[in-house]
C-alpha atoms as a PDB file:
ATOM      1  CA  UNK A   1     -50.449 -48.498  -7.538  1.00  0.00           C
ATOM      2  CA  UNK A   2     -51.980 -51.218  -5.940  1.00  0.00           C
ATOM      3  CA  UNK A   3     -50.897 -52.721  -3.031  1.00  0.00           C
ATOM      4  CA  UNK A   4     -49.733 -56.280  -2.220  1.00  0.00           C
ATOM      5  CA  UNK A   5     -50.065 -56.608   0.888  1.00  0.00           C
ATOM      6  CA  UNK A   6     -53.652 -55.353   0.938  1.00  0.00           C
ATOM      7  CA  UNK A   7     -56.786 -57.574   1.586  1.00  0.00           C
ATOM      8  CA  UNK A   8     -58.944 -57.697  -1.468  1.00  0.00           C
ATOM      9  CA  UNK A   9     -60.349 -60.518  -3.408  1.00  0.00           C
ATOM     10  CA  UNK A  10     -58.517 -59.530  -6.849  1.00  0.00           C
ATOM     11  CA  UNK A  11     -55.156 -59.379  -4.853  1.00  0.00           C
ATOM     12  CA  UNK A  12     -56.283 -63.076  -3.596  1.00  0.00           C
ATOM     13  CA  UNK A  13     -56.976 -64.238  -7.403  1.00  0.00           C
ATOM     14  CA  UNK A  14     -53.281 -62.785  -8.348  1.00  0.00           C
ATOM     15  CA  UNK A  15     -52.029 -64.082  -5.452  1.00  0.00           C
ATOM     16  CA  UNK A  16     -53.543 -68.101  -6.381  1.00  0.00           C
ATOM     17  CA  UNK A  17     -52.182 -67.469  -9.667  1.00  0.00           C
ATOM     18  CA  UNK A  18     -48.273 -66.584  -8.555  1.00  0.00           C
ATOM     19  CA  UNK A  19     -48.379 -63.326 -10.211  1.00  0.00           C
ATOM     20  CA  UNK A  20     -48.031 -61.456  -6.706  1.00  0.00           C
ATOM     21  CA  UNK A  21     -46.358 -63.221  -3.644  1.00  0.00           C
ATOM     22  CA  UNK A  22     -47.961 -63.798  -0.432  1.00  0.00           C
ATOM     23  CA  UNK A  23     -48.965 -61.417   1.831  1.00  0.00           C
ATOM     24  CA  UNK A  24     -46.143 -60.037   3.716  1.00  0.00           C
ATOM     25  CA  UNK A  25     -46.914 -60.832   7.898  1.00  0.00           C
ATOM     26  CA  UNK A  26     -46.364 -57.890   9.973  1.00  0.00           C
ATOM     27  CA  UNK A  27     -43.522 -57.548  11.976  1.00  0.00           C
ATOM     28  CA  UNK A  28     -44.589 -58.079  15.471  1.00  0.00           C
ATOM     29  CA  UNK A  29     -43.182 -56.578  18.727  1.00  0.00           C
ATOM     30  CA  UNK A  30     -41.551 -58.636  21.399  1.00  0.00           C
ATOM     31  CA  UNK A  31     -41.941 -58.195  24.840  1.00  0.00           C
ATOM     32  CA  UNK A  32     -38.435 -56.986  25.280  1.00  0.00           C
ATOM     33  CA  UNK A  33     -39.192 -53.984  22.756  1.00  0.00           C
ATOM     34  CA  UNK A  34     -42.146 -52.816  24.260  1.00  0.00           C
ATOM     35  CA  UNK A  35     -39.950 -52.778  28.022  1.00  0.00           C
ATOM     36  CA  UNK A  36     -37.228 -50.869  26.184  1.00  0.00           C
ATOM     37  CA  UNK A  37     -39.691 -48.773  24.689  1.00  0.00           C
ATOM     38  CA  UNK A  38     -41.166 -48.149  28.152  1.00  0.00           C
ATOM     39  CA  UNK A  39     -37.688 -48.005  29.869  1.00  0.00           C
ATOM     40  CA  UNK A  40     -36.801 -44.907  27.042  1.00  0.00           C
ATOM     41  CA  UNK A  41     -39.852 -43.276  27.871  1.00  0.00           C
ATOM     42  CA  UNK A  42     -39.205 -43.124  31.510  1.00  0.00           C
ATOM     43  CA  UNK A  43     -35.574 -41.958  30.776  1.00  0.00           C
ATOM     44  CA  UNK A  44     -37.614 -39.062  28.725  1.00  0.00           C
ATOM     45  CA  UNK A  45     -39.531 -38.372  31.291  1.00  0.00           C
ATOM     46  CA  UNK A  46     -36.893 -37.891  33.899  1.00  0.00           C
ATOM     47  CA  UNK A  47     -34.329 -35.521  31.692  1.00  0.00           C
ATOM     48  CA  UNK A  48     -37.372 -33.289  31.205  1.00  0.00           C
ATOM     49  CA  UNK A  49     -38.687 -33.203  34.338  1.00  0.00           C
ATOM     50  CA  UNK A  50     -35.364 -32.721  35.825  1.00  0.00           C
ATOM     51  CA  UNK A  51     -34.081 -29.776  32.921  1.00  0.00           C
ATOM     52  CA  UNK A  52     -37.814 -28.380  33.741  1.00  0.00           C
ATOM     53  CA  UNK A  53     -37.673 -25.267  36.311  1.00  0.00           C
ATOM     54  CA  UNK A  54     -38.907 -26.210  39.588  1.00  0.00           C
ATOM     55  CA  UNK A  55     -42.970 -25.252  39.980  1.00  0.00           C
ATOM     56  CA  UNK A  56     -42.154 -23.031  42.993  1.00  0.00           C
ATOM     57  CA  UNK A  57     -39.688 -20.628  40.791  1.00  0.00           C
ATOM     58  CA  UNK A  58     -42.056 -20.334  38.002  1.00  0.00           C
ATOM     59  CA  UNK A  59     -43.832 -17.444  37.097  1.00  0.00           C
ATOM     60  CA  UNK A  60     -47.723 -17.494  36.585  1.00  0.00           C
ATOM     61  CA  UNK A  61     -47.338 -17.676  32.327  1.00  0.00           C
ATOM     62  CA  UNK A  62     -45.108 -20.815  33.154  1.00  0.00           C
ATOM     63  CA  UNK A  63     -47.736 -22.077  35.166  1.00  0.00           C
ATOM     64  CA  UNK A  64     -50.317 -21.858  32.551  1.00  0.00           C
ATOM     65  CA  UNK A  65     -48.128 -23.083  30.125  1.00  0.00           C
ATOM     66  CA  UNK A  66     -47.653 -26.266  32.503  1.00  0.00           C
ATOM     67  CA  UNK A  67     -51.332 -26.690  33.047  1.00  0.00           C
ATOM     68  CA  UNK A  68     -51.734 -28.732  29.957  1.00  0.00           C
ATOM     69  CA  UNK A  69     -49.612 -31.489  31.478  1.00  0.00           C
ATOM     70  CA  UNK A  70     -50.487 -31.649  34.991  1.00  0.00           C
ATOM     71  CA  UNK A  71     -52.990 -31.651  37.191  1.00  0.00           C
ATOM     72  CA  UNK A  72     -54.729 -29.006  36.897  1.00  0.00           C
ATOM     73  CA  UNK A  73     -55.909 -29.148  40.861  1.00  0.00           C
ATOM     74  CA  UNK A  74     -52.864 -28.691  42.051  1.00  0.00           C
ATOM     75  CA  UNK A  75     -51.402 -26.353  39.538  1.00  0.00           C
ATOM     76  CA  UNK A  76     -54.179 -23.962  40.771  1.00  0.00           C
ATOM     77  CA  UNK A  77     -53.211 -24.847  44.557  1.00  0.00           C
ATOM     78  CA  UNK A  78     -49.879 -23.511  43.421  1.00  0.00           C
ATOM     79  CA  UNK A  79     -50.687 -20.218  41.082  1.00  0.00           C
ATOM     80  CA  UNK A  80     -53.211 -19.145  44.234  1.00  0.00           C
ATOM     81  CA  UNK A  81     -50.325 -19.201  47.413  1.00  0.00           C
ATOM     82  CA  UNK A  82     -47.968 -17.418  44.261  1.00  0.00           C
ATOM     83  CA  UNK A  83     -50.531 -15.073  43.715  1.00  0.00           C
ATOM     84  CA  UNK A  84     -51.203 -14.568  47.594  1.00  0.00           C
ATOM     85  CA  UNK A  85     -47.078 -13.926  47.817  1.00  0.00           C
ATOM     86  CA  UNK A  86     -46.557 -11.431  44.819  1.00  0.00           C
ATOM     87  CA  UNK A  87     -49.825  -9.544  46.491  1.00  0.00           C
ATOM     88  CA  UNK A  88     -48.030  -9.456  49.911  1.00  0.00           C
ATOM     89  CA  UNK A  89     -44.753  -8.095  47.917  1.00  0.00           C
ATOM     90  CA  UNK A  90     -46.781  -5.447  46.668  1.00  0.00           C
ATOM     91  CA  UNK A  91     -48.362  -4.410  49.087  1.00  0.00           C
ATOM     92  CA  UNK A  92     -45.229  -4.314  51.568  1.00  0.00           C
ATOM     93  CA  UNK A  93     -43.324  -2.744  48.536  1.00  0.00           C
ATOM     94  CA  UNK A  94     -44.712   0.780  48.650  1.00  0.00           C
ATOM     95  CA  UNK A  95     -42.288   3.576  49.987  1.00  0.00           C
ATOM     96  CA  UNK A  96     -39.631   3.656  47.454  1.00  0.00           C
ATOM     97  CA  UNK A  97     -38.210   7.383  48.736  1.00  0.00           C
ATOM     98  CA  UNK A  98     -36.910   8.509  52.443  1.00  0.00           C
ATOM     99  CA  UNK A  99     -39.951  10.450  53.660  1.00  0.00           C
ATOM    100  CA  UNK A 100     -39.722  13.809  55.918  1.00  0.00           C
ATOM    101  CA  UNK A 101     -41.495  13.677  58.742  1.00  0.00           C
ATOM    102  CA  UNK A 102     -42.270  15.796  62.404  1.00  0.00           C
ATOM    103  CA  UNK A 103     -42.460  14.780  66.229  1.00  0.00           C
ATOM    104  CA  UNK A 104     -46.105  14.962  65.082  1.00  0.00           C
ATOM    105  CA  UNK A 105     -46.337  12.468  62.502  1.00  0.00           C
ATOM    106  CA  UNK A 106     -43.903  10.273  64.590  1.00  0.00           C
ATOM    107  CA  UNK A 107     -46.424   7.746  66.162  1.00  0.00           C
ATOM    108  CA  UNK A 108     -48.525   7.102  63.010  1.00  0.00           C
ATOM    109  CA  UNK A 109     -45.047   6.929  60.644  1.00  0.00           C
ATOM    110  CA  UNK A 110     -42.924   4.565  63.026  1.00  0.00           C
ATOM    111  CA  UNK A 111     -44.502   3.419  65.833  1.00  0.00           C
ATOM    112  CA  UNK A 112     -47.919   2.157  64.137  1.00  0.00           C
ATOM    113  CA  UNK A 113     -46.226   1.921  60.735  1.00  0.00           C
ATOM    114  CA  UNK A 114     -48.308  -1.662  60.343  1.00  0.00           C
ATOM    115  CA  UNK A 115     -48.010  -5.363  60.526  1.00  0.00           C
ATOM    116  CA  UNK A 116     -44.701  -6.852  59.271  1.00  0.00           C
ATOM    117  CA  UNK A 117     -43.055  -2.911  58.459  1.00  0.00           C
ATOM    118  CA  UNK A 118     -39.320  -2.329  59.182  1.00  0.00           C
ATOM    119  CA  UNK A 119     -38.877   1.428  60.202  1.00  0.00           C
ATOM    120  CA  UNK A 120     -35.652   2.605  59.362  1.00  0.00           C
ATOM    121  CA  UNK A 121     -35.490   6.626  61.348  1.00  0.00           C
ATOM    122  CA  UNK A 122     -32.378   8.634  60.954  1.00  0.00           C
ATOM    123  CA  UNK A 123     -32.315  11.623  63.750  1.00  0.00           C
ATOM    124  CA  UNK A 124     -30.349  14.293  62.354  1.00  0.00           C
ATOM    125  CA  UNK A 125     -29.238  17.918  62.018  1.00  0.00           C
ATOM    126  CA  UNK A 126     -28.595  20.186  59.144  1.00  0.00           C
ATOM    127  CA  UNK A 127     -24.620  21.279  58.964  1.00  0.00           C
ATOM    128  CA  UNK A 128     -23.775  17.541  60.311  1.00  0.00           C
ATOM    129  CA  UNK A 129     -21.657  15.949  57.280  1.00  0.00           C
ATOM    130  CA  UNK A 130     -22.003  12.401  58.403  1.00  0.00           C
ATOM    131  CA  UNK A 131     -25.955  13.117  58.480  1.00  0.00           C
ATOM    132  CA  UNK A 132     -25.948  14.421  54.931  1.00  0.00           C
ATOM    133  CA  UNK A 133     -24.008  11.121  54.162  1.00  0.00           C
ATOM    134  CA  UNK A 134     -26.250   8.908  55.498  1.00  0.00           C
ATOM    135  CA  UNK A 135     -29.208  10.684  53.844  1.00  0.00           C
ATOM    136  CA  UNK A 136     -27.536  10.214  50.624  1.00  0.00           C
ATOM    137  CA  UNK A 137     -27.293   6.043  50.994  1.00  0.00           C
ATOM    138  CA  UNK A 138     -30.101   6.014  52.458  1.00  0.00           C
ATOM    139  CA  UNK A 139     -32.101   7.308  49.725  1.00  0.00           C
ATOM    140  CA  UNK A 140     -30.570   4.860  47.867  1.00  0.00           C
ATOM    141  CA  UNK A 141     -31.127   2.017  50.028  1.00  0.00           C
ATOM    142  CA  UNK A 142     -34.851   2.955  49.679  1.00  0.00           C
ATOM    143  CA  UNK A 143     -35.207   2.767  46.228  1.00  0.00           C
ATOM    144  CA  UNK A 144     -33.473  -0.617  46.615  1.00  0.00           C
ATOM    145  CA  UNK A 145     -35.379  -2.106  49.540  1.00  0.00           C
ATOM    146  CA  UNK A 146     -39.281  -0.556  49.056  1.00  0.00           C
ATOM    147  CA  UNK A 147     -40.434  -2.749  51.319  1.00  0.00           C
ATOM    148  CA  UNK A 148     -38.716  -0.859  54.184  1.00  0.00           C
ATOM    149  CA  UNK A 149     -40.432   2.367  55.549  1.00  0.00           C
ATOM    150  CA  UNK A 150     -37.315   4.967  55.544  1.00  0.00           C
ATOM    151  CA  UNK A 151     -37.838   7.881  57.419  1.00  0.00           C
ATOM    152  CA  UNK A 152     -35.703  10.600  58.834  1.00  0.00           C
ATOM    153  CA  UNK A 153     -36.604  13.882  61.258  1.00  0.00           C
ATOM    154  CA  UNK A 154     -35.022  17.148  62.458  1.00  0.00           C
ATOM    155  CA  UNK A 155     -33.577  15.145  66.012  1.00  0.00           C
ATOM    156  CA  UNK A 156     -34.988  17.867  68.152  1.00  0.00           C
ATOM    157  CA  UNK A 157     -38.556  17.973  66.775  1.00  0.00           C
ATOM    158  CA  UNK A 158     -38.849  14.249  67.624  1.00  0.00           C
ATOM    159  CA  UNK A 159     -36.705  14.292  70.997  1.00  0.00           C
ATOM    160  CA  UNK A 160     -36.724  17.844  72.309  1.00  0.00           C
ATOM    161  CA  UNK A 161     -32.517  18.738  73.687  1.00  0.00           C
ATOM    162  CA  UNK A 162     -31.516  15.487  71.674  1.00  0.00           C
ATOM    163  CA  UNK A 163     -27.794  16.266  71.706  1.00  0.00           C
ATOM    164  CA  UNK A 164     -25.982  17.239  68.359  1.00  0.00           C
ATOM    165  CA  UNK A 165     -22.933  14.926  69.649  1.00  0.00           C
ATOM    166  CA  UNK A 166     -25.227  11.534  69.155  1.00  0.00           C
ATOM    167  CA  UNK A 167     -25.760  12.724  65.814  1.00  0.00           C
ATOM    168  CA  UNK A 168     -26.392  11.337  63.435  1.00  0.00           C
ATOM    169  CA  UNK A 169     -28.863   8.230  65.091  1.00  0.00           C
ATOM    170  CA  UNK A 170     -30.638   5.644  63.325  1.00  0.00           C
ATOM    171  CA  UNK A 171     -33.485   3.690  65.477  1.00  0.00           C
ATOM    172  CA  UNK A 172     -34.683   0.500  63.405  1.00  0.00           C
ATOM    173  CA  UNK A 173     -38.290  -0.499  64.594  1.00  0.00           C
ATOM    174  CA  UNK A 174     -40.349  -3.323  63.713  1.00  0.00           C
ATOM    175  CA  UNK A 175     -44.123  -3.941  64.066  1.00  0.00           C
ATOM    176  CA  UNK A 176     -44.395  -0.774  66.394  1.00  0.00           C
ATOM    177  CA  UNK A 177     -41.047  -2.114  68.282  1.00  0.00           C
ATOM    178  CA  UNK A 178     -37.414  -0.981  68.783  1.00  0.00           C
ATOM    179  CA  UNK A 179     -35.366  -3.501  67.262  1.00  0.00           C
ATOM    180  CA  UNK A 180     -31.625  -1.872  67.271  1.00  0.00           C
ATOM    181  CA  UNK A 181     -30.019   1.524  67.394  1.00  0.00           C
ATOM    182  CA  UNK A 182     -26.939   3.440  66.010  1.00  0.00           C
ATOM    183  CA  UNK A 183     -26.125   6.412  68.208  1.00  0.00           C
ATOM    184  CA  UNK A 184     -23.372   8.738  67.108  1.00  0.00           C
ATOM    185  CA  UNK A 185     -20.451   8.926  64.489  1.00  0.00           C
ATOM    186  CA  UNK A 186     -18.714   6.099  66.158  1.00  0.00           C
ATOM    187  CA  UNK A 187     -21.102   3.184  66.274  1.00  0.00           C
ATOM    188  CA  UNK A 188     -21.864   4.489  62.475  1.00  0.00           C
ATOM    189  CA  UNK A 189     -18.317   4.225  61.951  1.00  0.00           C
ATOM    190  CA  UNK A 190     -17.825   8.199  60.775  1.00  0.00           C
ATOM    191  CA  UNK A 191     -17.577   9.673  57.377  1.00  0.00           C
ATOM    192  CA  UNK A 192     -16.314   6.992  55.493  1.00  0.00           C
ATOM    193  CA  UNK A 193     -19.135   4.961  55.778  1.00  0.00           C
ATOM    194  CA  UNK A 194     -19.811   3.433  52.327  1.00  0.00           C
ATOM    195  CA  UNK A 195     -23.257   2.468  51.035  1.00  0.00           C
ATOM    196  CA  UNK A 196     -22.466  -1.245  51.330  1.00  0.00           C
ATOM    197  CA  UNK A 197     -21.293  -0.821  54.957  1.00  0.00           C
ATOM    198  CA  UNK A 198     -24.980   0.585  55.867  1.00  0.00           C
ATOM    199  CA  UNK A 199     -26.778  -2.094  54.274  1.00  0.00           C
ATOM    200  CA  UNK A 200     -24.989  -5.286  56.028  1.00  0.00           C
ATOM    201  CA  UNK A 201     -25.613  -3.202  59.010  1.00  0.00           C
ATOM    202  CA  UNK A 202     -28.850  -2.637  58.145  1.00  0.00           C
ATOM    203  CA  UNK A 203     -29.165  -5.952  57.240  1.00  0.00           C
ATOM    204  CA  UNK A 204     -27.710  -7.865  60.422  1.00  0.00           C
ATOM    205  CA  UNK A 205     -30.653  -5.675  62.177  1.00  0.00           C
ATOM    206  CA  UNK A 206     -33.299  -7.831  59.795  1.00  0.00           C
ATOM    207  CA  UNK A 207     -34.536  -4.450  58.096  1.00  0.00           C
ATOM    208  CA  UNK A 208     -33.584  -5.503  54.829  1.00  0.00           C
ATOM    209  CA  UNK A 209     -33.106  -8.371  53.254  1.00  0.00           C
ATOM    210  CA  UNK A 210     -29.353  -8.226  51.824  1.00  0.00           C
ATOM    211  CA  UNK A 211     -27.487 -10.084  50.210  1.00  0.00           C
ATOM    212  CA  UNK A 212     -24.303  -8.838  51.685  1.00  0.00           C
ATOM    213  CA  UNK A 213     -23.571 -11.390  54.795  1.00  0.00           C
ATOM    214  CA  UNK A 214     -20.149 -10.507  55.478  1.00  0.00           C
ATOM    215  CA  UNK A 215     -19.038  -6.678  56.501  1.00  0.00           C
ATOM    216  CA  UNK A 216     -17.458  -4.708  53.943  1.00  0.00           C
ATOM    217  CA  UNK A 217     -14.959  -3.006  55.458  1.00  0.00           C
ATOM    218  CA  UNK A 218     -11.729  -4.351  56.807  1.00  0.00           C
ATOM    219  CA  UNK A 219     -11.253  -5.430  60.344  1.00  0.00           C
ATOM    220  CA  UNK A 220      -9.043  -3.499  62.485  1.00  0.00           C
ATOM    221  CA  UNK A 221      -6.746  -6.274  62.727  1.00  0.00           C
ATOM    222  CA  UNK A 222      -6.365  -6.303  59.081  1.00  0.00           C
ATOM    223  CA  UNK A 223      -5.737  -3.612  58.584  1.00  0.00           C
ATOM    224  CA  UNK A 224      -2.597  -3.428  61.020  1.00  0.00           C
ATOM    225  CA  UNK A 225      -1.343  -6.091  59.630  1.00  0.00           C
ATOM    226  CA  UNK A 226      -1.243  -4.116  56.403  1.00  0.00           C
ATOM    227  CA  UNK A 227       0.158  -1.508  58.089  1.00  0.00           C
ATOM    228  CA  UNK A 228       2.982  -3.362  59.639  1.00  0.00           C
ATOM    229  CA  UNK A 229       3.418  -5.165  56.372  1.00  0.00           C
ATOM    230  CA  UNK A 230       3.723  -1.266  54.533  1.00  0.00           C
ATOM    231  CA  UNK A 231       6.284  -0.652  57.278  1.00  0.00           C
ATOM    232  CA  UNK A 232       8.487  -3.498  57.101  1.00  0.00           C
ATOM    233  CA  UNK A 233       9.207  -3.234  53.354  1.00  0.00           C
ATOM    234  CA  UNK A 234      10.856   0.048  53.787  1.00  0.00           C
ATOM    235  CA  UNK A 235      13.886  -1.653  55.539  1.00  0.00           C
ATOM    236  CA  UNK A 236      13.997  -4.131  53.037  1.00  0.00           C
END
């Protein structure tokens, strides 16, 4: 069909002639449209760019993904230094297991572990319960935290007489250096240490980064309290 509205000389002959009406005028913008069509695009812009995930917590397919939209110099700035971090991850993330070692293999396992590697050493004995315990979470722990080197030794191959009473001992190096220690059944609080216990201890030392910041178990104080609470509802 043809159209009205459209500039051609046989639609300017009907037109002369009253057969069609006049060419329609298009409708034309105002300034205050175009600054509330600007002021909605704005809006647009700020609910996505506020619903979008921050650049630093995306992964590298978000970041290619992204590239389309920004610039594309600075998007590479940023998928380089993430790149750079997930290859110093990986390359700190490599133990994974609690590894056996001898007073021989000491120096090169703890002491010169390498740059930015938490040693965590247990000293113990076989026949010790508390010593099988804490091989238990820490093998756990390990699988958990492979960043951290976890180690462990027969206590008199690494410290010849090391007395079966201090047993067992963690030492917690870092960089080559002894950070904190745990000598004995009391200072690792005796056979009813829990696996959550030894990693905010663990933790508080800086070998691994936890998320538990407050100590599991019960302070003393609480616990008497409970106690006396226990004992005073039997009168009652």
């Amino acid at each position: 069909m043809q159209d009205p509205n459209e500039d051609t000389e046989w639609n300017d002959v009907l037109r002369a002639k009253g057969i069609i009406g006049p060419k329609q005028k298009e409708a034309e913008i105002t300034e205050d449209q175009i600054q509330a069509l600007m002021d909605d695009a704005i809006k647009r812009k700020t609910a996505l760019e506020s619903e979008r995930k921050p650049i630093d917590d995306m992964d590298l397919d978000e970041l290619d993904e992204l590239e389309d939209s920004e610039d594309e110099a600075v998007l590479e700035q940023y998928r380089q230094r993430r790149i750079a971090e997930m290859r110093a991850v990986a390359e700190k993330s490599k133990f994974g297991s609690v590894i056996e070692i001898s007073g021989q293999d000491y120096v090169n396992e703890v002491t010169k572990a390498g740059e930015g590697i938490w040693v965590v050493l247990h000293l113990y004995a076989n026949g010790v319960p508390l010593c099988a315990l804490l091989h238990h979470h820490m093998q756990q722990l390990a699988v958990r935290f492979p960043q951290t080197k976890f180690v462990r030794s027969v206590a008199t191959t690494c410290i010849p007489n090391f007395p079966e009473k201090n047993l067992p001992t963690i030492f917690i190096y870092h960089e080559g250096a002894l950070r904190k220690q745990f000598i004995g059944p009391l200072e690792l609080r005796g056979e009813k240490l829990t696996l959550d216990e030894l990693e905010f201890m663990l933790g508080q030392a800086g070998a691994v980064p936890t998320e538990i910041k407050e100590d599991p178990r019960p302070q003393i104080r609480d616990k008497l309290l409970a106690d006396l609470e226990d004992k005073s509802s039997e009168f009652f």
